[in-house]
PDB file of N, CA and C in Angstrom:
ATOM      1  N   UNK A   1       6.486  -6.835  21.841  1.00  0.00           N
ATOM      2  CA  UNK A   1       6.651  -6.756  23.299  1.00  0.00           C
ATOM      3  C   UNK A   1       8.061  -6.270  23.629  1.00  0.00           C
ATOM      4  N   UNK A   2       8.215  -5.407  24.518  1.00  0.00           N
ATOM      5  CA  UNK A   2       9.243  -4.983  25.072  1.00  0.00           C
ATOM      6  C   UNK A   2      10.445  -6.095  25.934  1.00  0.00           C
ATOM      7  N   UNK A   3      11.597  -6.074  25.491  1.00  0.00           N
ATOM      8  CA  UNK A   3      12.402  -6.815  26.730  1.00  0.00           C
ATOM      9  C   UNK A   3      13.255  -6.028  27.267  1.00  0.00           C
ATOM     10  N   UNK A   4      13.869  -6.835  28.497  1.00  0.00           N
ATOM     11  CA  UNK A   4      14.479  -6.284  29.367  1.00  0.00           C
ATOM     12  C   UNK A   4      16.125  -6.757  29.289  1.00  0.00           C
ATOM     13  N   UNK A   5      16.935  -5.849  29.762  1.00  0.00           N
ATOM     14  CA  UNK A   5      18.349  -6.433  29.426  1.00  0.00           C
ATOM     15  C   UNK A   5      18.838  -6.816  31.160  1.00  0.00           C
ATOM     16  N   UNK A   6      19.905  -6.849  31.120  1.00  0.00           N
ATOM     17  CA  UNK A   6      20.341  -7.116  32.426  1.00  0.00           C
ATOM     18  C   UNK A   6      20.000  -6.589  33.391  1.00  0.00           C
ATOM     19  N   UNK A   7      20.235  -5.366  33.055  1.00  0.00           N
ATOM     20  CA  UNK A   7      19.814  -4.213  34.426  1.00  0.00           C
ATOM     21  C   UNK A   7      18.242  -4.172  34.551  1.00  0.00           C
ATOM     22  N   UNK A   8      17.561  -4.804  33.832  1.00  0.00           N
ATOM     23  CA  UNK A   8      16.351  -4.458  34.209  1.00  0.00           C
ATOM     24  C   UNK A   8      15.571  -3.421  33.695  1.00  0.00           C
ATOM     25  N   UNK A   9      16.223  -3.009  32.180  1.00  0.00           N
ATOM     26  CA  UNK A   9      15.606  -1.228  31.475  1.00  0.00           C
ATOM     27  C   UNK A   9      14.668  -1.730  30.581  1.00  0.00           C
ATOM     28  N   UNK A  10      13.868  -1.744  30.339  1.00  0.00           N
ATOM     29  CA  UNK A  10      13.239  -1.672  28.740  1.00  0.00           C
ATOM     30  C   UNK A  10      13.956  -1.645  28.037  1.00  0.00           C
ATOM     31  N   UNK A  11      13.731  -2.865  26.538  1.00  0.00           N
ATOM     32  CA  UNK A  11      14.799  -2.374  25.803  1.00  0.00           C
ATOM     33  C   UNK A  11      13.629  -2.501  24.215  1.00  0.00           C
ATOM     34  N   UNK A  12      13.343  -1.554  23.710  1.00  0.00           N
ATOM     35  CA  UNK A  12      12.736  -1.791  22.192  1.00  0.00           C
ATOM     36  C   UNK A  12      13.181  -1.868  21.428  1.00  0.00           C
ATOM     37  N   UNK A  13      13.364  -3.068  20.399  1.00  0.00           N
ATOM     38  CA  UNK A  13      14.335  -3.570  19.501  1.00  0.00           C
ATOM     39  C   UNK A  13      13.571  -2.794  18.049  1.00  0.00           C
ATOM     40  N   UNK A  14      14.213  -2.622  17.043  1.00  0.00           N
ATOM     41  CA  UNK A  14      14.276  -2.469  15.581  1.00  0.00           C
ATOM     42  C   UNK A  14      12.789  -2.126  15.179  1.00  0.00           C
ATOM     43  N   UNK A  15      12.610  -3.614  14.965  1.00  0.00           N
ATOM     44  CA  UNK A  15      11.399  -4.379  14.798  1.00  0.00           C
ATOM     45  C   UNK A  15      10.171  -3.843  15.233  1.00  0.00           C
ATOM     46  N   UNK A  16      10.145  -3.555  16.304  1.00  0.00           N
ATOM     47  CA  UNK A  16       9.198  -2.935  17.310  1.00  0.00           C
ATOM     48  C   UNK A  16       8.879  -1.331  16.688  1.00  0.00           C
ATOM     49  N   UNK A  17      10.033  -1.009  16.811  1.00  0.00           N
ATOM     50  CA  UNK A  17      10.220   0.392  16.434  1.00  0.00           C
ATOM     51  C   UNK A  17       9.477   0.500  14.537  1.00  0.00           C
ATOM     52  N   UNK A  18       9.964  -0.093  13.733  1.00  0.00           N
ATOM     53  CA  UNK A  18       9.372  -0.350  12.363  1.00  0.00           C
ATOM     54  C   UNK A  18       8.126  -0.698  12.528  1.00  0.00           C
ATOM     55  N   UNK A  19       7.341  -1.478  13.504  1.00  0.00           N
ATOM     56  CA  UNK A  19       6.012  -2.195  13.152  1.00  0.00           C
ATOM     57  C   UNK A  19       5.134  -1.648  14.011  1.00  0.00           C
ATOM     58  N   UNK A  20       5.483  -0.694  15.178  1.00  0.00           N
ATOM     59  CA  UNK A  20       4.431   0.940  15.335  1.00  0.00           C
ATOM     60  C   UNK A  20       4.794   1.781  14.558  1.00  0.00           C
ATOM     61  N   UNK A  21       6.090   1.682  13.937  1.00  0.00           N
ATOM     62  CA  UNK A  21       6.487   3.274  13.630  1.00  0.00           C
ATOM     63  C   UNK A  21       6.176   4.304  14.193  1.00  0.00           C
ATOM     64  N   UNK A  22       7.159   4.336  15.045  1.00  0.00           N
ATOM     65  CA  UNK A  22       6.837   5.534  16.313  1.00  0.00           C
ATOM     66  C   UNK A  22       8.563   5.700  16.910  1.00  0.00           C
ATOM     67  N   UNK A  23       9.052   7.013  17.566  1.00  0.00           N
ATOM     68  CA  UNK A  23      10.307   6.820  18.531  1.00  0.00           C
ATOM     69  C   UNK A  23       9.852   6.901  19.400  1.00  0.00           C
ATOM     70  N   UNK A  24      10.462   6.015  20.254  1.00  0.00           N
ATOM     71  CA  UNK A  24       9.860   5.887  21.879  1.00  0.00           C
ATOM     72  C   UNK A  24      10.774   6.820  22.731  1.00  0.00           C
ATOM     73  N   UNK A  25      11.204   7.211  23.892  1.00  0.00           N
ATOM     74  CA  UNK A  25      11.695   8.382  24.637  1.00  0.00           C
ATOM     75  C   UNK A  25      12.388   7.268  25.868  1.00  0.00           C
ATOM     76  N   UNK A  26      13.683   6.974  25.748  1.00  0.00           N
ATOM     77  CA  UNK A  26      13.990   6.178  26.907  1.00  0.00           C
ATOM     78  C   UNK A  26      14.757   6.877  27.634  1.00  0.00           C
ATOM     79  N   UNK A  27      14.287   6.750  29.350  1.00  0.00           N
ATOM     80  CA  UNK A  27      14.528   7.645  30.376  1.00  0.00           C
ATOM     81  C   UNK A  27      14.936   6.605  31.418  1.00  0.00           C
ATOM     82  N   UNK A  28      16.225   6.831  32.207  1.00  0.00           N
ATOM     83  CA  UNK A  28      16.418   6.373  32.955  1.00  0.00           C
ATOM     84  C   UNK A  28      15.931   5.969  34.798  1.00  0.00           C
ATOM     85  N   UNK A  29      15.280   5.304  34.712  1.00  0.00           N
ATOM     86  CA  UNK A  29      14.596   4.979  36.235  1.00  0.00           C
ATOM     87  C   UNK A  29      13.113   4.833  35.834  1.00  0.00           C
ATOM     88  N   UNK A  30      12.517   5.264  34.855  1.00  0.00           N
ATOM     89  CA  UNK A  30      11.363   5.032  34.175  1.00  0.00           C
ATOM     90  C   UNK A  30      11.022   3.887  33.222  1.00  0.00           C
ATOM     91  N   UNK A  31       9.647   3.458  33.166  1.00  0.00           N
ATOM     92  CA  UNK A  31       9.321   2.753  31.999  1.00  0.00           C
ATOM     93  C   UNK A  31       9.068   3.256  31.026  1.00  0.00           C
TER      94      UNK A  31
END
């Protein structure tokens, strides 16, 4: 599951990233 940091962004940790194995595309003002 995705968390959120202060501001409120998506944040995908390590883990996440290793256990889809996938890069995700992080864009600002978007999910």
């Amino acid at each position: 599951m995705t968390k959120k940091n202060k501001q409120g962004k998506a944040i995908i940790t390590e883990y996440e990233l290793c256990e889809y194995d996938f890069i995700p595309i992080i864009t600002e003002g978007k999910k």
